[in-house]
PDB file of N, CA and C in Angstrom:
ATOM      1  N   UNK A   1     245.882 -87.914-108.140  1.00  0.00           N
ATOM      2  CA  UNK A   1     245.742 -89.349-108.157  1.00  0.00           C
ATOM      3  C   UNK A   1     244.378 -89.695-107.557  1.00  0.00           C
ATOM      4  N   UNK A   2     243.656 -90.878-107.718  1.00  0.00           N
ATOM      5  CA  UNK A   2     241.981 -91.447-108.235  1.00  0.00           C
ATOM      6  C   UNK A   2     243.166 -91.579-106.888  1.00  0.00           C
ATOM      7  N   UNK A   3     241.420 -91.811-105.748  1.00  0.00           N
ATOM      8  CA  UNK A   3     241.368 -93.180-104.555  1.00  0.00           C
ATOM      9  C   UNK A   3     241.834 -94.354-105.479  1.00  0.00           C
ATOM     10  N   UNK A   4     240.900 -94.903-106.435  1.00  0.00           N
ATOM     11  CA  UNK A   4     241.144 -96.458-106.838  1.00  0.00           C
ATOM     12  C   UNK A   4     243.025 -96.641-106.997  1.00  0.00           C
ATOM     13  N   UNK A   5     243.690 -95.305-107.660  1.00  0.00           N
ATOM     14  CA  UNK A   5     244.989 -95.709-108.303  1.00  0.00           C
ATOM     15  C   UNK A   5     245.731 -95.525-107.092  1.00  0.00           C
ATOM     16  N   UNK A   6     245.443 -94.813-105.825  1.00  0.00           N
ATOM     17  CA  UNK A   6     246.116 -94.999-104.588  1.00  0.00           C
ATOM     18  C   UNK A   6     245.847 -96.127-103.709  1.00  0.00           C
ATOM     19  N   UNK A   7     244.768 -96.562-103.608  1.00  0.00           N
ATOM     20  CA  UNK A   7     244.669 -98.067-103.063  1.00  0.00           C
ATOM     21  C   UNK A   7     245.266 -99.105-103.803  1.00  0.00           C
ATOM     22  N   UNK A   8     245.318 -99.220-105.240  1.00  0.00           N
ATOM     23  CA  UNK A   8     246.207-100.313-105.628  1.00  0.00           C
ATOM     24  C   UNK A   8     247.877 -99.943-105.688  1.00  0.00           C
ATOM     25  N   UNK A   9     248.361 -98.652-105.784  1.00  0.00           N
ATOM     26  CA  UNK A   9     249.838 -98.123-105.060  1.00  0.00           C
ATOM     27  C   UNK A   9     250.423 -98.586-103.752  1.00  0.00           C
ATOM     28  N   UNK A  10     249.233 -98.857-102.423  1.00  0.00           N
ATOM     29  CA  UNK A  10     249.321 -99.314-101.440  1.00  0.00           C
ATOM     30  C   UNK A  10     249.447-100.878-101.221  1.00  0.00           C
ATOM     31  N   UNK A  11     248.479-101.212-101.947  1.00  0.00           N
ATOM     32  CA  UNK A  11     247.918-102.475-102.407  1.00  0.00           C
ATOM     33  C   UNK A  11     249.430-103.070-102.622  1.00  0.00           C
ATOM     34  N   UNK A  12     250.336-102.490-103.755  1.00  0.00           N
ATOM     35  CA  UNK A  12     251.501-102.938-104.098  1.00  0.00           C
ATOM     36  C   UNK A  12     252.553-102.766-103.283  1.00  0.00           C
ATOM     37  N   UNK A  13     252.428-102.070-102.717  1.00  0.00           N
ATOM     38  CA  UNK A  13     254.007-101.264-101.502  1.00  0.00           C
ATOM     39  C   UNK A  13     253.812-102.430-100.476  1.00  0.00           C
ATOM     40  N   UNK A  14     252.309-102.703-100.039  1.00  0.00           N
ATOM     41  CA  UNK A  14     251.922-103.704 -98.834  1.00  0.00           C
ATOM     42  C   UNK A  14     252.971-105.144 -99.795  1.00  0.00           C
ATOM     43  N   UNK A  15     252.546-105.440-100.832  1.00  0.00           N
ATOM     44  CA  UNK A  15     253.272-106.989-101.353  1.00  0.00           C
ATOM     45  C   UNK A  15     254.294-107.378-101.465  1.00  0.00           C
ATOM     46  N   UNK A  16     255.372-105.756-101.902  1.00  0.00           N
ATOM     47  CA  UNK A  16     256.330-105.878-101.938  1.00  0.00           C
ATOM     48  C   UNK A  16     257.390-106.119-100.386  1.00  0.00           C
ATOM     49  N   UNK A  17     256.640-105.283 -99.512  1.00  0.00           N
ATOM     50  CA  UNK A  17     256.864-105.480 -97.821  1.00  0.00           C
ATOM     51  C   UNK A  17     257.390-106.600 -97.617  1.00  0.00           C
ATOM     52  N   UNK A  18     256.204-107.235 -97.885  1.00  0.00           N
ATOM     53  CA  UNK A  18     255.702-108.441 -97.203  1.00  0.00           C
ATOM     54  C   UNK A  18     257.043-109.546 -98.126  1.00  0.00           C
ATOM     55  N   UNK A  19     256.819-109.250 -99.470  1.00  0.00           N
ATOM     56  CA  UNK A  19     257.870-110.447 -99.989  1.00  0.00           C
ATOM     57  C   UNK A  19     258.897-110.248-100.114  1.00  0.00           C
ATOM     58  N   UNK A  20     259.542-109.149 -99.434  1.00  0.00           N
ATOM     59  CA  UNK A  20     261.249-108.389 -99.320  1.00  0.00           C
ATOM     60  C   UNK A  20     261.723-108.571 -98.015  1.00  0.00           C
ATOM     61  N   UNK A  21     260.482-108.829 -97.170  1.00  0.00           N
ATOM     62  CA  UNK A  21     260.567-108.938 -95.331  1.00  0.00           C
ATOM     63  C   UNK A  21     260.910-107.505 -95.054  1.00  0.00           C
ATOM     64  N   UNK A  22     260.223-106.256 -95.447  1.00  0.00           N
ATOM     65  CA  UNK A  22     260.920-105.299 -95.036  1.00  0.00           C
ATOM     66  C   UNK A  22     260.666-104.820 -93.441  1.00  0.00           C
ATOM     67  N   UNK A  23     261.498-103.776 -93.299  1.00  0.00           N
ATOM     68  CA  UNK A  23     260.973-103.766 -91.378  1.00  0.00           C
ATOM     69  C   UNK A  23     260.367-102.328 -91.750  1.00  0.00           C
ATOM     70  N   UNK A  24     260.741-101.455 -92.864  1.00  0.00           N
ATOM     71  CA  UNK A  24     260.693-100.235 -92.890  1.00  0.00           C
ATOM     72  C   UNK A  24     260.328 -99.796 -94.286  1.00  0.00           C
ATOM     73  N   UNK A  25     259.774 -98.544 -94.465  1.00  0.00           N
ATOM     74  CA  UNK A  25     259.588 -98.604 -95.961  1.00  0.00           C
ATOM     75  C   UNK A  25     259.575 -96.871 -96.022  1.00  0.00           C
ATOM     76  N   UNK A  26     260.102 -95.980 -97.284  1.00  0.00           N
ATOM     77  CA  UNK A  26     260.088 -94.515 -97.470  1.00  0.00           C
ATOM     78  C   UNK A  26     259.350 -94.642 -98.702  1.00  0.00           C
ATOM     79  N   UNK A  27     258.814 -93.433 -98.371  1.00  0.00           N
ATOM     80  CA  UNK A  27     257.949 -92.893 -99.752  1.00  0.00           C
ATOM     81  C   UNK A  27     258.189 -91.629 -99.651  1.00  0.00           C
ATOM     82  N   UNK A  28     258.662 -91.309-100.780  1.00  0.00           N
ATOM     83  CA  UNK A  28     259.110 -89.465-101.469  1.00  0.00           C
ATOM     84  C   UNK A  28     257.829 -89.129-102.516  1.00  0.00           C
ATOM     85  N   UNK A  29     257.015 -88.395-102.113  1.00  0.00           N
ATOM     86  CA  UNK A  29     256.020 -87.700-102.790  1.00  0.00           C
ATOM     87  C   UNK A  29     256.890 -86.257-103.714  1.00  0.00           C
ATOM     88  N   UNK A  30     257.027 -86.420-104.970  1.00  0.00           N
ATOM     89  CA  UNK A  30     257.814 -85.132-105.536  1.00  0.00           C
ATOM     90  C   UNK A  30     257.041 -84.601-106.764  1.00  0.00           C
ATOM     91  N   UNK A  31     257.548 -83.264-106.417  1.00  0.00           N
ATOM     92  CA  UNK A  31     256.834 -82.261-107.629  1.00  0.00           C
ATOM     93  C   UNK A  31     255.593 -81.711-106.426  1.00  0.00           C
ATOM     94  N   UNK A  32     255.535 -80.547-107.272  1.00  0.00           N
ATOM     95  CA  UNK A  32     253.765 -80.082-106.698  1.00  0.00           C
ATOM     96  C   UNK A  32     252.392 -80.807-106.886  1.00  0.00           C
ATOM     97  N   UNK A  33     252.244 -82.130-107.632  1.00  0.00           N
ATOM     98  CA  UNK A  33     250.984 -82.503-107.690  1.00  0.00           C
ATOM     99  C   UNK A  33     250.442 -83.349-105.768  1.00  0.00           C
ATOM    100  N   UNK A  34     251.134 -83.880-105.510  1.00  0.00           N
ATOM    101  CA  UNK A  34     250.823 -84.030-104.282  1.00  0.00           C
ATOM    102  C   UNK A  34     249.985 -83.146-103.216  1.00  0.00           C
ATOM    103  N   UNK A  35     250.906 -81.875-103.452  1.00  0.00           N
ATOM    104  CA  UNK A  35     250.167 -81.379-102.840  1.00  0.00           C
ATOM    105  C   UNK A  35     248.486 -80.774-103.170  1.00  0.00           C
ATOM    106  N   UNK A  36     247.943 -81.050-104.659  1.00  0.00           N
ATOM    107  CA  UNK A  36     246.600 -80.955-104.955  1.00  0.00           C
ATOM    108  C   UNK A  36     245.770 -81.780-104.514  1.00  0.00           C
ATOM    109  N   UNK A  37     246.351 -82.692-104.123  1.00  0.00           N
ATOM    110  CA  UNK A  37     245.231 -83.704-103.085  1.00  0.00           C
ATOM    111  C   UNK A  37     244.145 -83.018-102.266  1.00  0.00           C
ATOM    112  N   UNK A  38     245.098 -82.184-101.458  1.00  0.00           N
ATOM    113  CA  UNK A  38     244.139 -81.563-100.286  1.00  0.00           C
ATOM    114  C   UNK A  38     244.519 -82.133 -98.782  1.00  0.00           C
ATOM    115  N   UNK A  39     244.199 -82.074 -98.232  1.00  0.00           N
ATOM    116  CA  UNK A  39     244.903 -82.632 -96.524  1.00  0.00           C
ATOM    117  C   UNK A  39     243.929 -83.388 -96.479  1.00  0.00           C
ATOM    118  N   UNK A  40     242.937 -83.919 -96.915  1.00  0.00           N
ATOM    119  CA  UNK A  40     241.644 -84.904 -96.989  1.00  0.00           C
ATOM    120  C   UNK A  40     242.078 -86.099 -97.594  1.00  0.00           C
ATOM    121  N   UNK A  41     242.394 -86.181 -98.401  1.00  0.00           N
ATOM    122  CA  UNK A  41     242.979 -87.376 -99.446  1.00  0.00           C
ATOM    123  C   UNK A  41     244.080 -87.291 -99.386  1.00  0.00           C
ATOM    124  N   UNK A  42     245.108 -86.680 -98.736  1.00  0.00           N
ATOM    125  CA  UNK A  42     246.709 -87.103 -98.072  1.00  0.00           C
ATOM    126  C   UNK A  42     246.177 -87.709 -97.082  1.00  0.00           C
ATOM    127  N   UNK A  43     245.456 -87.717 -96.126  1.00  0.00           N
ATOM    128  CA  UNK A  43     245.468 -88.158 -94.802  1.00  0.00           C
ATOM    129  C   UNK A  43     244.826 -89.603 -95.118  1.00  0.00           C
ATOM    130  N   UNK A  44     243.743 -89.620 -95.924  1.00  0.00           N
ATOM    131  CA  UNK A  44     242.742 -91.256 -96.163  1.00  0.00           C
ATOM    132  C   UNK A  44     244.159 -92.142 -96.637  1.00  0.00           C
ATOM    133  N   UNK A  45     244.974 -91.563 -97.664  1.00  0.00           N
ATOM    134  CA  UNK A  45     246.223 -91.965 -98.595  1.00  0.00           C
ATOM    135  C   UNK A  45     246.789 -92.890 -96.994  1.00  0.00           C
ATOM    136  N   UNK A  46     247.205 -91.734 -96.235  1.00  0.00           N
ATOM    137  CA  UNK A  46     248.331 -92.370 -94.967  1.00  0.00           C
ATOM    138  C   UNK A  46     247.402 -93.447 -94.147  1.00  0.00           C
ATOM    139  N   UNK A  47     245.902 -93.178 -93.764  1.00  0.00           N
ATOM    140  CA  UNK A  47     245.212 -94.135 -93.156  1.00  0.00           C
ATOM    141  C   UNK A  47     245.622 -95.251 -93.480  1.00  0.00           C
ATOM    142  N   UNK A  48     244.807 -95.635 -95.034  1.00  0.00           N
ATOM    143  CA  UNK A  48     244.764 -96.634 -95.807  1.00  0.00           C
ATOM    144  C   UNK A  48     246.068 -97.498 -95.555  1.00  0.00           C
ATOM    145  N   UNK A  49     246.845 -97.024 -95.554  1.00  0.00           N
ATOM    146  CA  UNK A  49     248.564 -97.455 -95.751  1.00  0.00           C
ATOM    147  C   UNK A  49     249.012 -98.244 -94.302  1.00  0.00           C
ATOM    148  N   UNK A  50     248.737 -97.208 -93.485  1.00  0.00           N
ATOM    149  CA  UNK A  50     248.903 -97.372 -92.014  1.00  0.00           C
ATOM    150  C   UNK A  50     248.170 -99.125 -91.740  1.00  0.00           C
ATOM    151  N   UNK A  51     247.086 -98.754 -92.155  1.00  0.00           N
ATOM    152  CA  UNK A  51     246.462-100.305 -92.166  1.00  0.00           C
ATOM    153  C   UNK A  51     246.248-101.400 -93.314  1.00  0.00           C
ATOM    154  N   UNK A  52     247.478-101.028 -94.101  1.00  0.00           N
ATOM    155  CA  UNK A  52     247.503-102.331 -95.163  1.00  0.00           C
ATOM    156  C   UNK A  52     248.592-102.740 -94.979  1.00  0.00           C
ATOM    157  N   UNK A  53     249.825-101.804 -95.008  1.00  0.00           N
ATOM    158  CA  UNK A  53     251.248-102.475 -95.008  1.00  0.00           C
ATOM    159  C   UNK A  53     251.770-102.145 -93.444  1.00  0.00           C
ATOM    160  N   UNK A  54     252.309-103.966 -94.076  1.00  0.00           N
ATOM    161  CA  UNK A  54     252.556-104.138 -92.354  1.00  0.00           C
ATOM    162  C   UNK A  54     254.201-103.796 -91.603  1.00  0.00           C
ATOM    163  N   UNK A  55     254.877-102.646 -91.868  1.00  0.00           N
ATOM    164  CA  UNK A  55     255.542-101.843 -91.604  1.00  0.00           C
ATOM    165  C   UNK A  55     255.535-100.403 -90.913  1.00  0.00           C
ATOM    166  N   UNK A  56     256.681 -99.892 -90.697  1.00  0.00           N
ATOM    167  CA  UNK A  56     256.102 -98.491 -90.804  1.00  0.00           C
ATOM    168  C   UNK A  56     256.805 -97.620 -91.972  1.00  0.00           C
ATOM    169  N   UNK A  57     255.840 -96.366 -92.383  1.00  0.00           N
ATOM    170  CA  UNK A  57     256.256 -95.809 -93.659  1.00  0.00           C
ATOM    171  C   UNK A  57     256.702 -94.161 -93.087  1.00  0.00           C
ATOM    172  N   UNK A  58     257.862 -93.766 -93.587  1.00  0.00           N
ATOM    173  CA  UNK A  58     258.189 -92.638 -93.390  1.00  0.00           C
ATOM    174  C   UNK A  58     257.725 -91.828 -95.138  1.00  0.00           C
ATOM    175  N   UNK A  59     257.432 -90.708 -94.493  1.00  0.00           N
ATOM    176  CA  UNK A  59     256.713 -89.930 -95.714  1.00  0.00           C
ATOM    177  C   UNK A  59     257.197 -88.877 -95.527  1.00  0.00           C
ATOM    178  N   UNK A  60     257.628 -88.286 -96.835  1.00  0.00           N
ATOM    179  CA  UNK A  60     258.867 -86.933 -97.027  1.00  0.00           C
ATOM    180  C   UNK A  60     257.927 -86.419 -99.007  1.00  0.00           C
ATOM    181  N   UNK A  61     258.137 -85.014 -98.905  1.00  0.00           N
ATOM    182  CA  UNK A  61     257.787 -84.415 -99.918  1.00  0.00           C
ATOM    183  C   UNK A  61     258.745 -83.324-100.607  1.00  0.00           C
ATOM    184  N   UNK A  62     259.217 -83.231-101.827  1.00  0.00           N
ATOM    185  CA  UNK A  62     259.561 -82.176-102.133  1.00  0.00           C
ATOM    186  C   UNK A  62     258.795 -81.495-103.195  1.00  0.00           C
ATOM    187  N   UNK A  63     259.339 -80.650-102.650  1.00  0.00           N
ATOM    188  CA  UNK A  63     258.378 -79.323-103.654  1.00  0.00           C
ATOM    189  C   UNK A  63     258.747 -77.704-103.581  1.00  0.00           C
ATOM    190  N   UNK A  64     259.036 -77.417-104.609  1.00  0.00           N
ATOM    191  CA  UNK A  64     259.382 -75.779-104.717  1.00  0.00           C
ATOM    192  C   UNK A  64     258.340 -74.688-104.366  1.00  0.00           C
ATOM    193  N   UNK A  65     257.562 -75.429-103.584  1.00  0.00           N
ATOM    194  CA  UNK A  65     256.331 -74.479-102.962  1.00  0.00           C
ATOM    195  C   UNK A  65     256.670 -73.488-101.786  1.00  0.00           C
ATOM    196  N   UNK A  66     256.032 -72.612-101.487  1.00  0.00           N
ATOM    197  CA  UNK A  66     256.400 -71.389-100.476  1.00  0.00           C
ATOM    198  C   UNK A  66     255.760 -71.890 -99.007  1.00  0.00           C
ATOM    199  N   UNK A  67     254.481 -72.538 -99.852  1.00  0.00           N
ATOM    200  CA  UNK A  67     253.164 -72.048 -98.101  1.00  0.00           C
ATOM    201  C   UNK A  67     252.694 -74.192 -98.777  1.00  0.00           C
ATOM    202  N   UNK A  68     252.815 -74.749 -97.628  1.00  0.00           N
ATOM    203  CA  UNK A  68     252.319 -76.247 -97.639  1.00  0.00           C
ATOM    204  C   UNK A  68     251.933 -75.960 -96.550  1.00  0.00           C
ATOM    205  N   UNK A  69     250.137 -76.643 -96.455  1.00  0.00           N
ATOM    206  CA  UNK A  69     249.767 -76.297 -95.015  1.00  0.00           C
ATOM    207  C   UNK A  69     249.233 -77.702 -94.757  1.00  0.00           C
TER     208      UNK A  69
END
């Protein structure tokens, strides 16, 4: 996933927050493409988030992978 198509993913999770009143919000990252990001662009992904939506987000992954570092 592009920065641009993860900032407007956030962009949307933040609106929906906000117009559901949520207190809390989960995101399930699934399949192995997630993990091709890299720990560089997972981490900007969680920044970004951390400071758009005004909740907190629990983040969970599955994946039939051996070694996630």
């Amino acid at each position: 996933m592009e920065p641009l198509v993860y900032r407007q993913l956030i962009d949307r999770i933040a609106e929906q927050v906000e117009e559901y009143r949520l207190t809390k919000f989960s995101l399930l990252f699934h399949g192995g493409e997630p993990t091709l990001w890299g720990t560089g662009r997972f981490s900007d992904f969680v920044e970004m988030a951390r400071q758009k939506v005004p909740c907190p987000i629990t983040y969970s992954m599955t994946t039939n992978g051996v070694l996630v570092d």
